[in-house]
PDB file of N, CA and C in Angstrom:
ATOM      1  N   UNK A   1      12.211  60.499  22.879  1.00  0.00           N
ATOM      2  CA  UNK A   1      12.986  59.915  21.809  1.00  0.00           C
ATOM      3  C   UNK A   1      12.861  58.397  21.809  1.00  0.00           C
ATOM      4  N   UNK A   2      12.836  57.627  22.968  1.00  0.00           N
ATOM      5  CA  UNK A   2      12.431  56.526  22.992  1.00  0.00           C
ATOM      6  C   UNK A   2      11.531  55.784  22.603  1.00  0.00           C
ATOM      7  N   UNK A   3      10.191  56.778  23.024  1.00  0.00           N
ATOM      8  CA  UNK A   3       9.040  56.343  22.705  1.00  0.00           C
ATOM      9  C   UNK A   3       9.052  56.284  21.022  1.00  0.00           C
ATOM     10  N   UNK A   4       9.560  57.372  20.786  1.00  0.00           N
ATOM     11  CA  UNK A   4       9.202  57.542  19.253  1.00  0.00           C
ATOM     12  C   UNK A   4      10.143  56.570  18.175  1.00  0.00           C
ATOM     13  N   UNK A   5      11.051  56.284  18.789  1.00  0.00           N
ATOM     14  CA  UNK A   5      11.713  54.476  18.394  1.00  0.00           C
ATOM     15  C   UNK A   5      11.302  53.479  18.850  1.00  0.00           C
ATOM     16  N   UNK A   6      10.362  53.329  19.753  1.00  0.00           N
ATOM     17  CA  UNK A   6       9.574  52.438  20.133  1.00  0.00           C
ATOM     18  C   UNK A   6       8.574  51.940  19.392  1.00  0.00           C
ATOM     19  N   UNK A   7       7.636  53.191  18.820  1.00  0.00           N
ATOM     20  CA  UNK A   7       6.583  53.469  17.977  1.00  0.00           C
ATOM     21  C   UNK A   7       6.878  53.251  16.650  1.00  0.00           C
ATOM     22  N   UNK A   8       8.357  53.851  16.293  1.00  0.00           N
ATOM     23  CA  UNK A   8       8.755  53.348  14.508  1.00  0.00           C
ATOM     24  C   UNK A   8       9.365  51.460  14.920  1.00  0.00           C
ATOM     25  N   UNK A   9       9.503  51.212  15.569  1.00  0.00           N
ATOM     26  CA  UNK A   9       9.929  49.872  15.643  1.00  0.00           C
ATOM     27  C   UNK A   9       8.153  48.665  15.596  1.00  0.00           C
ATOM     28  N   UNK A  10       7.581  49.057  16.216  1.00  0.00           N
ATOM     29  CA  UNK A  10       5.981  48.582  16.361  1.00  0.00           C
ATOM     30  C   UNK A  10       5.753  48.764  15.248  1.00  0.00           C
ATOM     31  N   UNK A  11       4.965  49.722  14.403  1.00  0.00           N
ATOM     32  CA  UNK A  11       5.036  50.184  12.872  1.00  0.00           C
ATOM     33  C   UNK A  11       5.532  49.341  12.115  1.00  0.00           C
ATOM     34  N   UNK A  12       6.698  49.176  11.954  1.00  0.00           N
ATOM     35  CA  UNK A  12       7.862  48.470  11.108  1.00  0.00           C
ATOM     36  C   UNK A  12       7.375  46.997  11.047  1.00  0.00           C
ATOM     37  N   UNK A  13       7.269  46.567  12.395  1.00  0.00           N
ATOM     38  CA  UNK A  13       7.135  44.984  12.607  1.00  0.00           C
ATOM     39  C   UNK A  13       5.600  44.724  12.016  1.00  0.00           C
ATOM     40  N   UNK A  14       4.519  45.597  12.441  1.00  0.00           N
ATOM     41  CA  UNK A  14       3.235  45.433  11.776  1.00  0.00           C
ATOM     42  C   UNK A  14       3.396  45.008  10.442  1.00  0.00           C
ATOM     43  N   UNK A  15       4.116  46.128   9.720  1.00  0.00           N
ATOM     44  CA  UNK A  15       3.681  46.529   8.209  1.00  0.00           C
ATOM     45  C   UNK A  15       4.835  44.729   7.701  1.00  0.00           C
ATOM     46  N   UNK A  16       5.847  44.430   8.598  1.00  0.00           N
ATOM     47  CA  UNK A  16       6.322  43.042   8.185  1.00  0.00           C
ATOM     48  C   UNK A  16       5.160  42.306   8.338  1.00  0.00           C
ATOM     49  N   UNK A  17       4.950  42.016   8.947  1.00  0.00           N
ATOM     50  CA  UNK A  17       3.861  40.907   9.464  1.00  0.00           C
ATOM     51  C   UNK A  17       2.755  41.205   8.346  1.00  0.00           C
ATOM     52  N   UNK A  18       2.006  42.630   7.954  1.00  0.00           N
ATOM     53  CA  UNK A  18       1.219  42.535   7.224  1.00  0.00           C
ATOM     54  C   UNK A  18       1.448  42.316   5.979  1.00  0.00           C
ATOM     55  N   UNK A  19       2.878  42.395   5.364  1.00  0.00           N
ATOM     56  CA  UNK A  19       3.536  42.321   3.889  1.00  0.00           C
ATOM     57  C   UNK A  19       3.850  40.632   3.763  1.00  0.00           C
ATOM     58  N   UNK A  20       3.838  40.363   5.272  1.00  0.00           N
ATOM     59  CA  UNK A  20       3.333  38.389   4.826  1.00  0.00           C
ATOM     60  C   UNK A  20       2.357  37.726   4.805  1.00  0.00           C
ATOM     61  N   UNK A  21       1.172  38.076   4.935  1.00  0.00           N
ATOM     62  CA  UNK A  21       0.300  37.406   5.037  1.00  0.00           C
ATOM     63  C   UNK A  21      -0.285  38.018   3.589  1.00  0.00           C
ATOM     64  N   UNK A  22       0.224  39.445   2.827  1.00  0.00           N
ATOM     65  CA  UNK A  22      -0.335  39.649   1.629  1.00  0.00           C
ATOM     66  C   UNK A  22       0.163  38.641   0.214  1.00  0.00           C
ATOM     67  N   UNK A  23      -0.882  38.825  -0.663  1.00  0.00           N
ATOM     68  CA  UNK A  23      -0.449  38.428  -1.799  1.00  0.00           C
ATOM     69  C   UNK A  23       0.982  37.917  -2.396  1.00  0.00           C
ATOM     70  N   UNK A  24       1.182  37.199  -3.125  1.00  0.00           N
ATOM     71  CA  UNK A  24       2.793  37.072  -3.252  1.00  0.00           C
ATOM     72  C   UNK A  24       2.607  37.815  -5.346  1.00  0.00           C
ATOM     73  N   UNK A  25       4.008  37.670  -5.570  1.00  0.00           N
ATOM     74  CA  UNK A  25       3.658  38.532  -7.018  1.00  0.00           C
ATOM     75  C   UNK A  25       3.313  37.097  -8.157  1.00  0.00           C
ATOM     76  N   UNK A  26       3.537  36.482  -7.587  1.00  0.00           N
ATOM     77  CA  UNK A  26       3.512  34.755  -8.468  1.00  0.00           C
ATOM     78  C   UNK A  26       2.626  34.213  -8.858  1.00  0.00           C
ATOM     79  N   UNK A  27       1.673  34.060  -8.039  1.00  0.00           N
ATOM     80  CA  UNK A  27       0.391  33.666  -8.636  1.00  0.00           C
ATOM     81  C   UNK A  27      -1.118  34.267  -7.789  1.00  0.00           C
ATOM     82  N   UNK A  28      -0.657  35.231  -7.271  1.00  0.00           N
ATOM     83  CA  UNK A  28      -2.111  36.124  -6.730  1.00  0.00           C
ATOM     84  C   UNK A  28      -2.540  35.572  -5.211  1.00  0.00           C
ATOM     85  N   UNK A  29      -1.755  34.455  -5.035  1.00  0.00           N
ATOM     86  CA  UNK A  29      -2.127  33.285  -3.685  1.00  0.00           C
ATOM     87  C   UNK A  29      -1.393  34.214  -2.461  1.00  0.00           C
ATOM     88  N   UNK A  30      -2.278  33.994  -1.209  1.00  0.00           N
ATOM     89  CA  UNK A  30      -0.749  34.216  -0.239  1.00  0.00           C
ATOM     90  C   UNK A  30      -0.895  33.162   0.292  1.00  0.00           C
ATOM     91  N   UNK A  31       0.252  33.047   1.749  1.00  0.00           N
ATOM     92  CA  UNK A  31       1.287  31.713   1.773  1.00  0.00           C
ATOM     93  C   UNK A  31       0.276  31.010   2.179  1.00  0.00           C
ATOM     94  N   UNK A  32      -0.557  31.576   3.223  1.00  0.00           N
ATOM     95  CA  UNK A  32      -1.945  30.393   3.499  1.00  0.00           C
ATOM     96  C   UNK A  32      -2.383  29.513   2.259  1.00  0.00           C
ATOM     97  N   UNK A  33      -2.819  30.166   1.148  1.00  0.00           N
ATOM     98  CA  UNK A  33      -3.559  29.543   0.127  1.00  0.00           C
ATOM     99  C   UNK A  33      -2.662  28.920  -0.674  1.00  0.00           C
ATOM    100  N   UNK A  34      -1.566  29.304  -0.850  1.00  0.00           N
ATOM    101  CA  UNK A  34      -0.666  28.509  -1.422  1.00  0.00           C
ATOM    102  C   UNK A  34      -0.084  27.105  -0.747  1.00  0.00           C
ATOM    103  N   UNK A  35      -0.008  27.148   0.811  1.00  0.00           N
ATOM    104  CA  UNK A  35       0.482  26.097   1.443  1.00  0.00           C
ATOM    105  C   UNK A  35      -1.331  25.539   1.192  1.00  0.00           C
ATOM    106  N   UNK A  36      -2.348  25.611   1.099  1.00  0.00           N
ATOM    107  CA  UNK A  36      -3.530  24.684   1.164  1.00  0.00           C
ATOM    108  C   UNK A  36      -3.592  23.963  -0.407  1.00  0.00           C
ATOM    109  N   UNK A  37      -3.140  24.838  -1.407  1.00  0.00           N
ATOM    110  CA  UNK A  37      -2.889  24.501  -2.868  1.00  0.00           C
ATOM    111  C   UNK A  37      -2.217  23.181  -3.137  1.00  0.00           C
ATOM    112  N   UNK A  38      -0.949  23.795  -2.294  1.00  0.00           N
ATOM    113  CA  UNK A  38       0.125  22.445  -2.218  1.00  0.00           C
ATOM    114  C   UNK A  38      -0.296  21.120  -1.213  1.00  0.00           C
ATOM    115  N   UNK A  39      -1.084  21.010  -0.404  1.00  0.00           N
ATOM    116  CA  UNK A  39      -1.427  20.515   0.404  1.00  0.00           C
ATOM    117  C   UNK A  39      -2.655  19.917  -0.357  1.00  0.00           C
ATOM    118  N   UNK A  40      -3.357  20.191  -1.425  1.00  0.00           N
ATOM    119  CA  UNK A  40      -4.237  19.943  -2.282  1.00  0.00           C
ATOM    120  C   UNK A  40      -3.438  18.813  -3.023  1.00  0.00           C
ATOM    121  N   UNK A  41      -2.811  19.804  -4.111  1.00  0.00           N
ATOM    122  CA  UNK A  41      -1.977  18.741  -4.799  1.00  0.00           C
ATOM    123  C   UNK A  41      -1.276  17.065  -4.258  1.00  0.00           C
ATOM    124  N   UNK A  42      -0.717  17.363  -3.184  1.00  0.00           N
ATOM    125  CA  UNK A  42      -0.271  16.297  -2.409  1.00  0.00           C
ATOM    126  C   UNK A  42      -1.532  15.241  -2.465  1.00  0.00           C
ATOM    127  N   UNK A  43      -2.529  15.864  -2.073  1.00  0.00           N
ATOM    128  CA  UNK A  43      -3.385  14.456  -1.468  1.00  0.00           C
ATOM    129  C   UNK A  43      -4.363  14.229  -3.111  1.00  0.00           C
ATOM    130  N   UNK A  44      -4.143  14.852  -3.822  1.00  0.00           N
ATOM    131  CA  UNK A  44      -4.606  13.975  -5.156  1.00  0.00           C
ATOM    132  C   UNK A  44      -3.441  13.257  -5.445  1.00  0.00           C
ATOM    133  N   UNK A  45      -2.231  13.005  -5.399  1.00  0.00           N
ATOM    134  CA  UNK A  45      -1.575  12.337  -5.359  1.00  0.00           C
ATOM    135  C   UNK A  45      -1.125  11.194  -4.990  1.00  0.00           C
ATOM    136  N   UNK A  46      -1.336  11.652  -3.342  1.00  0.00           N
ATOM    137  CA  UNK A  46      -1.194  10.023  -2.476  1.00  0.00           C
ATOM    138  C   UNK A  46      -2.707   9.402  -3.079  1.00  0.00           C
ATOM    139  N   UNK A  47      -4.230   9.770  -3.163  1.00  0.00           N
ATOM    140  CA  UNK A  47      -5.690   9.496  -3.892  1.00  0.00           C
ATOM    141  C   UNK A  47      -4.761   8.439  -4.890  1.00  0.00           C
ATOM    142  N   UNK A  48      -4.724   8.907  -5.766  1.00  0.00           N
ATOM    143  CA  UNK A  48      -4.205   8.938  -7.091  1.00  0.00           C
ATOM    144  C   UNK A  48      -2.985   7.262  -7.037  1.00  0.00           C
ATOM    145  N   UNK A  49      -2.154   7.584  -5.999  1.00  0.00           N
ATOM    146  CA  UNK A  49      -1.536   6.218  -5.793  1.00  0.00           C
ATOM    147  C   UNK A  49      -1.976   5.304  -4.832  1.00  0.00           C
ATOM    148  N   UNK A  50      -2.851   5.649  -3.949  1.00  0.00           N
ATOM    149  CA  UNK A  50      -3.444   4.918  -3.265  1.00  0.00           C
ATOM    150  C   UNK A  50      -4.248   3.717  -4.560  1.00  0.00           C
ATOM    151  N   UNK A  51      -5.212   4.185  -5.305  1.00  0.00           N
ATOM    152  CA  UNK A  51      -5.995   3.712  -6.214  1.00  0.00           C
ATOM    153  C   UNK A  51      -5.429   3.181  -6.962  1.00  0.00           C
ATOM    154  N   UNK A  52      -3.834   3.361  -7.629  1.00  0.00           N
ATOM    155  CA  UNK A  52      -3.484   2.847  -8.150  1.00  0.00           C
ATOM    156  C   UNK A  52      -2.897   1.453  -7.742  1.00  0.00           C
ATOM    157  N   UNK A  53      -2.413   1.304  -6.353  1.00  0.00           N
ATOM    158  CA  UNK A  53      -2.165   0.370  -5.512  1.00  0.00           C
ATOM    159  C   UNK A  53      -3.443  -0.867  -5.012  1.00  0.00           C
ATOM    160  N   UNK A  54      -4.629  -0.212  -4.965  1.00  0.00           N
ATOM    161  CA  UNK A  54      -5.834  -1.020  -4.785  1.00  0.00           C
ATOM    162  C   UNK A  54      -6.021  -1.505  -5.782  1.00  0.00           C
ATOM    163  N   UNK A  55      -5.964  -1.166  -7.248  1.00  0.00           N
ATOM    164  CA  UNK A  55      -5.826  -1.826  -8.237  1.00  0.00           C
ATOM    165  C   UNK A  55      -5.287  -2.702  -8.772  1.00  0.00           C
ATOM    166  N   UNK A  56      -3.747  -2.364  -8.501  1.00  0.00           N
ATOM    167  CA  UNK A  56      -2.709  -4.247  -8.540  1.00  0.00           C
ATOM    168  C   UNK A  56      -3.406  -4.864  -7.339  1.00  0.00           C
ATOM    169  N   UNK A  57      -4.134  -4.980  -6.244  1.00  0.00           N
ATOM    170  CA  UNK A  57      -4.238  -5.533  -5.553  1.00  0.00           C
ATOM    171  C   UNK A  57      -5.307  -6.156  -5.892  1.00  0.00           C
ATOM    172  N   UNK A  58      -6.307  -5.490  -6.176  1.00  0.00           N
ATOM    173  CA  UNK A  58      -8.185  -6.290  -6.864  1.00  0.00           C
ATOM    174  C   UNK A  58      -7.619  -7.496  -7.792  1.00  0.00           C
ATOM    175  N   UNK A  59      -6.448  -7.086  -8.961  1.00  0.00           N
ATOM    176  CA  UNK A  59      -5.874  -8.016 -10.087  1.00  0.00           C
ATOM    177  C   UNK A  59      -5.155  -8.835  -9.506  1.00  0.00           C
ATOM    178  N   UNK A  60      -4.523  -8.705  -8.257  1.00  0.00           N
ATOM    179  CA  UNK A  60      -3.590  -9.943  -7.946  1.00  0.00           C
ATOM    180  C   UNK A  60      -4.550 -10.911  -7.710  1.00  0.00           C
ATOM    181  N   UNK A  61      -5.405 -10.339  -6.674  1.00  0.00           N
ATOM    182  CA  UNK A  61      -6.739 -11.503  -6.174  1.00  0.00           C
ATOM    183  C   UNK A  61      -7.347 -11.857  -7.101  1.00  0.00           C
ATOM    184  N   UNK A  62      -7.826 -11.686  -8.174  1.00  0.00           N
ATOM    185  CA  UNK A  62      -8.631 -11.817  -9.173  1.00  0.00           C
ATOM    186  C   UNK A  62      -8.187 -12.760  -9.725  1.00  0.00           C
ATOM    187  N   UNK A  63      -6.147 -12.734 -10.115  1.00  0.00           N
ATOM    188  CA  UNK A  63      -5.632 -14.013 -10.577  1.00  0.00           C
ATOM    189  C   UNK A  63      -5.938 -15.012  -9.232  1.00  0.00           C
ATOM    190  N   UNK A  64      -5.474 -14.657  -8.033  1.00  0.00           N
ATOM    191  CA  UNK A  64      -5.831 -16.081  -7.436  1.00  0.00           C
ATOM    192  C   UNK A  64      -6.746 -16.573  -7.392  1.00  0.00           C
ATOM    193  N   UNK A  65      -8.112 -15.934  -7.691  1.00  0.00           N
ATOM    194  CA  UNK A  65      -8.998 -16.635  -7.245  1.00  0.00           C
ATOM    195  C   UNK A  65      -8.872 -17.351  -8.784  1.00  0.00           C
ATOM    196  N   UNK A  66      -8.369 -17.142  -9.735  1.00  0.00           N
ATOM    197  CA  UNK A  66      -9.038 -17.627 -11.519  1.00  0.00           C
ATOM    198  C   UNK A  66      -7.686 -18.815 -10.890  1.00  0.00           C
ATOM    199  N   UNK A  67      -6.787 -18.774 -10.001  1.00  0.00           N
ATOM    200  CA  UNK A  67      -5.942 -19.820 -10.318  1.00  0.00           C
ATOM    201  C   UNK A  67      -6.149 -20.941  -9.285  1.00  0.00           C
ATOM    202  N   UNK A  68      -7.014 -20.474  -8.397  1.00  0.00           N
ATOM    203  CA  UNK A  68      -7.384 -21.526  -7.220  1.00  0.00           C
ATOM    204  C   UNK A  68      -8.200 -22.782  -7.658  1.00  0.00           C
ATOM    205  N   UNK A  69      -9.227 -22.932  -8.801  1.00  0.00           N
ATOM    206  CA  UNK A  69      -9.560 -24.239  -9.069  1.00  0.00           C
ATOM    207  C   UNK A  69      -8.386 -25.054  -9.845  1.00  0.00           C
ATOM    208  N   UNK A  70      -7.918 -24.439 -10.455  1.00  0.00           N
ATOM    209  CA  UNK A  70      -6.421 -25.472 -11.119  1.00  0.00           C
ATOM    210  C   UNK A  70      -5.012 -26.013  -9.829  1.00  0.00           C
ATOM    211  N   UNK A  71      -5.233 -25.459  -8.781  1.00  0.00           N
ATOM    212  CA  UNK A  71      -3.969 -25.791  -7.640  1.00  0.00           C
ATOM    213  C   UNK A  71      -5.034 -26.651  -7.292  1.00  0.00           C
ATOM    214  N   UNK A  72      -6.704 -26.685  -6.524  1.00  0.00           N
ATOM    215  CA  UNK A  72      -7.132 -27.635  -5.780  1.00  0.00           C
ATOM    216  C   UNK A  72      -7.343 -28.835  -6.671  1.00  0.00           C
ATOM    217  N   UNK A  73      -6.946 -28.360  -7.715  1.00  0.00           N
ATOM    218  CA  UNK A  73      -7.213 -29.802  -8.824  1.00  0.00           C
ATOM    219  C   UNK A  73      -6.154 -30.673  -9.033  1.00  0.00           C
ATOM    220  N   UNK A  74      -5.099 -29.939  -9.019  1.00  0.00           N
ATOM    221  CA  UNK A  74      -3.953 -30.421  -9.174  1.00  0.00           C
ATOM    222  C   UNK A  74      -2.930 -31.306  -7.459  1.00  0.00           C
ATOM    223  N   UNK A  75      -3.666 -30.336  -6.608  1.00  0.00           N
ATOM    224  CA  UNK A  75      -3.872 -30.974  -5.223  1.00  0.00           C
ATOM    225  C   UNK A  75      -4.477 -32.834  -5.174  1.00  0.00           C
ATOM    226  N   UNK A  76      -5.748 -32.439  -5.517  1.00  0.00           N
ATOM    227  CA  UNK A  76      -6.830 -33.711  -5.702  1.00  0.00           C
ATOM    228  C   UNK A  76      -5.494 -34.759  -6.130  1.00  0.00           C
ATOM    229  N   UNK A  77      -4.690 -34.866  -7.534  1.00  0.00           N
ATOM    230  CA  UNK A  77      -4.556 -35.508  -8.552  1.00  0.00           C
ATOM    231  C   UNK A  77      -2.882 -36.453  -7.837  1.00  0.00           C
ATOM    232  N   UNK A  78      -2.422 -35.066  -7.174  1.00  0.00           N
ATOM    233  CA  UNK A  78      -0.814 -35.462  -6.219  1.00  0.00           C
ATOM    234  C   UNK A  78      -1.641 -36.235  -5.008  1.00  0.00           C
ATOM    235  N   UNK A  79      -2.565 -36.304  -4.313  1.00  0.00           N
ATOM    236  CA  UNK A  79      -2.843 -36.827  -2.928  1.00  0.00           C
ATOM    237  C   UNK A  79      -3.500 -38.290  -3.675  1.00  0.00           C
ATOM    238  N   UNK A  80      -3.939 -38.254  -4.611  1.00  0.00           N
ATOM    239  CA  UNK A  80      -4.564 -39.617  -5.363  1.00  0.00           C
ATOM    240  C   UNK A  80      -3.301 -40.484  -5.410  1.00  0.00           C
ATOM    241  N   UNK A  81      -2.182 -39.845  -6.051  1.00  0.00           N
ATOM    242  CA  UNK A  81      -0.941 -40.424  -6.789  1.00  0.00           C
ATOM    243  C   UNK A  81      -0.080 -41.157  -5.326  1.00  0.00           C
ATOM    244  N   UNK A  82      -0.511 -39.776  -4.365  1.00  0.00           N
ATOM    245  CA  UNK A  82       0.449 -40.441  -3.045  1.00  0.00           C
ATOM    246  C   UNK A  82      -0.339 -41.752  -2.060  1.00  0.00           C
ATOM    247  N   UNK A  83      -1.350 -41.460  -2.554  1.00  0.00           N
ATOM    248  CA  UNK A  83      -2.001 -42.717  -1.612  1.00  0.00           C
ATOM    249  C   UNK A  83      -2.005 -43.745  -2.417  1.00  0.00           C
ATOM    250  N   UNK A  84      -2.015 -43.875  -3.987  1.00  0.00           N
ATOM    251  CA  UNK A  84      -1.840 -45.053  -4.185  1.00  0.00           C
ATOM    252  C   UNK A  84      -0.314 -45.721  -4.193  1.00  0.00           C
ATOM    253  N   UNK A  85       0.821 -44.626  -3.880  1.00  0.00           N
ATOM    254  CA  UNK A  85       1.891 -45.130  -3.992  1.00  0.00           C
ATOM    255  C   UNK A  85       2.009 -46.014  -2.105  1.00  0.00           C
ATOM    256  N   UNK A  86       1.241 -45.383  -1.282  1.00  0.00           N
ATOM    257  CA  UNK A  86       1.269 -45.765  -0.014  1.00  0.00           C
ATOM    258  C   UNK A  86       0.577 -47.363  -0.457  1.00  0.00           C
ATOM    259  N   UNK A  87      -0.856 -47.112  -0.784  1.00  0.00           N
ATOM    260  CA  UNK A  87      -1.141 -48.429  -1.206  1.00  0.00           C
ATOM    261  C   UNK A  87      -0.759 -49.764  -1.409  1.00  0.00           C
ATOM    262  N   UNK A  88       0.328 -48.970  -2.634  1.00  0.00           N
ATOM    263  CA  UNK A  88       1.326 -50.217  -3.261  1.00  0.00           C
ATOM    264  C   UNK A  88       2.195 -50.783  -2.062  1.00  0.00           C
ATOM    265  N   UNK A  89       3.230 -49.737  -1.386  1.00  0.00           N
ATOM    266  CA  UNK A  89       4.105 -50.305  -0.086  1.00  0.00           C
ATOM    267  C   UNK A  89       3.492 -50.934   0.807  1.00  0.00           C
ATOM    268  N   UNK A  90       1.899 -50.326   1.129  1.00  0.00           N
ATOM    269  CA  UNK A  90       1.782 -51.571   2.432  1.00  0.00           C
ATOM    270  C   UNK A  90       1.027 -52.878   1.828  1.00  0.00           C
ATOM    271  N   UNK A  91       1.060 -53.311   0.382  1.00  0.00           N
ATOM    272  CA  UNK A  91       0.727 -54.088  -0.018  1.00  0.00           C
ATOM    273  C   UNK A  91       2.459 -55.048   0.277  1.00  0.00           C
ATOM    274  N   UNK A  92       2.858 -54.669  -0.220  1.00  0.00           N
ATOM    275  CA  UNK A  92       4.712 -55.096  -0.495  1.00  0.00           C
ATOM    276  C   UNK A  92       4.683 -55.266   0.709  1.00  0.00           C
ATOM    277  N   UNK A  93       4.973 -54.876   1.551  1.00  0.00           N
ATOM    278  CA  UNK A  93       4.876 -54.650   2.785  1.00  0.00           C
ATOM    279  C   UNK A  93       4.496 -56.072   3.553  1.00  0.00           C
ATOM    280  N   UNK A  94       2.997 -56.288   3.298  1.00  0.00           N
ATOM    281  CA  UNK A  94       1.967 -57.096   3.727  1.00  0.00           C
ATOM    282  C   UNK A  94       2.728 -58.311   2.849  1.00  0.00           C
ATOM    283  N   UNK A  95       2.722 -58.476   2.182  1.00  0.00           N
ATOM    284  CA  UNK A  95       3.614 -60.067   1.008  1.00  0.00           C
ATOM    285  C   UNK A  95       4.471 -60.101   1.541  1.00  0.00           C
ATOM    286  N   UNK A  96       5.698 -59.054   2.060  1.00  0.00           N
ATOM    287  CA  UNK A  96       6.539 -59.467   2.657  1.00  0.00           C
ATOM    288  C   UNK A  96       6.884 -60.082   3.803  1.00  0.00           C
ATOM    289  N   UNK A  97       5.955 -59.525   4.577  1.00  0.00           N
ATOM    290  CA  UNK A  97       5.900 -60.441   6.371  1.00  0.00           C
ATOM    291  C   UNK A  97       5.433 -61.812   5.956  1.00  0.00           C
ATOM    292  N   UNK A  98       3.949 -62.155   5.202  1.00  0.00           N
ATOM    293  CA  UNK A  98       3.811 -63.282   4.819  1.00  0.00           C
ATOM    294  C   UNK A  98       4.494 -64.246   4.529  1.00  0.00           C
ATOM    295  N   UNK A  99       5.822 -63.885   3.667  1.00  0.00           N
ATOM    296  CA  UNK A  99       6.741 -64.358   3.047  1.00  0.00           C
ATOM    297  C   UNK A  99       7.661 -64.963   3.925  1.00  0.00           C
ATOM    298  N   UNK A 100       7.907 -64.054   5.230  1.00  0.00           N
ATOM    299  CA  UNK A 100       9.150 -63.801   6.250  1.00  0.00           C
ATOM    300  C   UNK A 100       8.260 -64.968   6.824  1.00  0.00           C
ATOM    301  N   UNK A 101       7.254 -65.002   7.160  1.00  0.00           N
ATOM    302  CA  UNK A 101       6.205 -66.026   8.069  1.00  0.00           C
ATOM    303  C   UNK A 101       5.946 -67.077   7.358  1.00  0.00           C
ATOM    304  N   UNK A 102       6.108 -67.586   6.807  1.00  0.00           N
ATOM    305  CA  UNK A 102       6.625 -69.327   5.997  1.00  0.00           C
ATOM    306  C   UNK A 102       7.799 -69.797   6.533  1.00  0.00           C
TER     307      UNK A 102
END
């Protein structure tokens, strides 16, 4: 009697085990192919935003580089302006000790 509840219990657990790995009624997939489906989908996705992310990134650089000759120009034009304002003071500067030295 044991054995033979032993044997319908073995049976039972097979035919579970084999009723999961079959087909589902949903779309003809079982769970393997369906978890690789979804696992599909996912990575055209992250693809998909990855690329979209490399893309603001090519355009951000693209503006800096289109905006980098107008800053080193505008650089040039402030370091001109500051050295001649230095200019002027150690001129003032220079008249003034002269001045102090009379």
């Amino acid at each position: 009697m044991k054995r033979m509840t032993l044997i319908g219990v073995l049976c039972a657990a097979s035919l579970a085990s084999l009723a999961g790995c079959g087909k589902s009624d949903n779309n003809g997939m079982g769970p393997a192919q369906e978890a690789g489906r979804k696992i599909d989908e996912a990575s055209v996705k992250v693809a998909a935003k990855v690329h979209e992310e490399v893309g603001k990134a090519d355009a951000a650089a693209a503006d800096a580089r289109a905006k980098t000759p107008d800053a080193v120009e505008q650089a040039k034009r402030n370091l001109d302006k500051v050295t001649d304002k230095v200019g002027q003071k150690v001129e003032e500067a220079g008249q003034k000790m002269q001045q102090d030295a009379k």
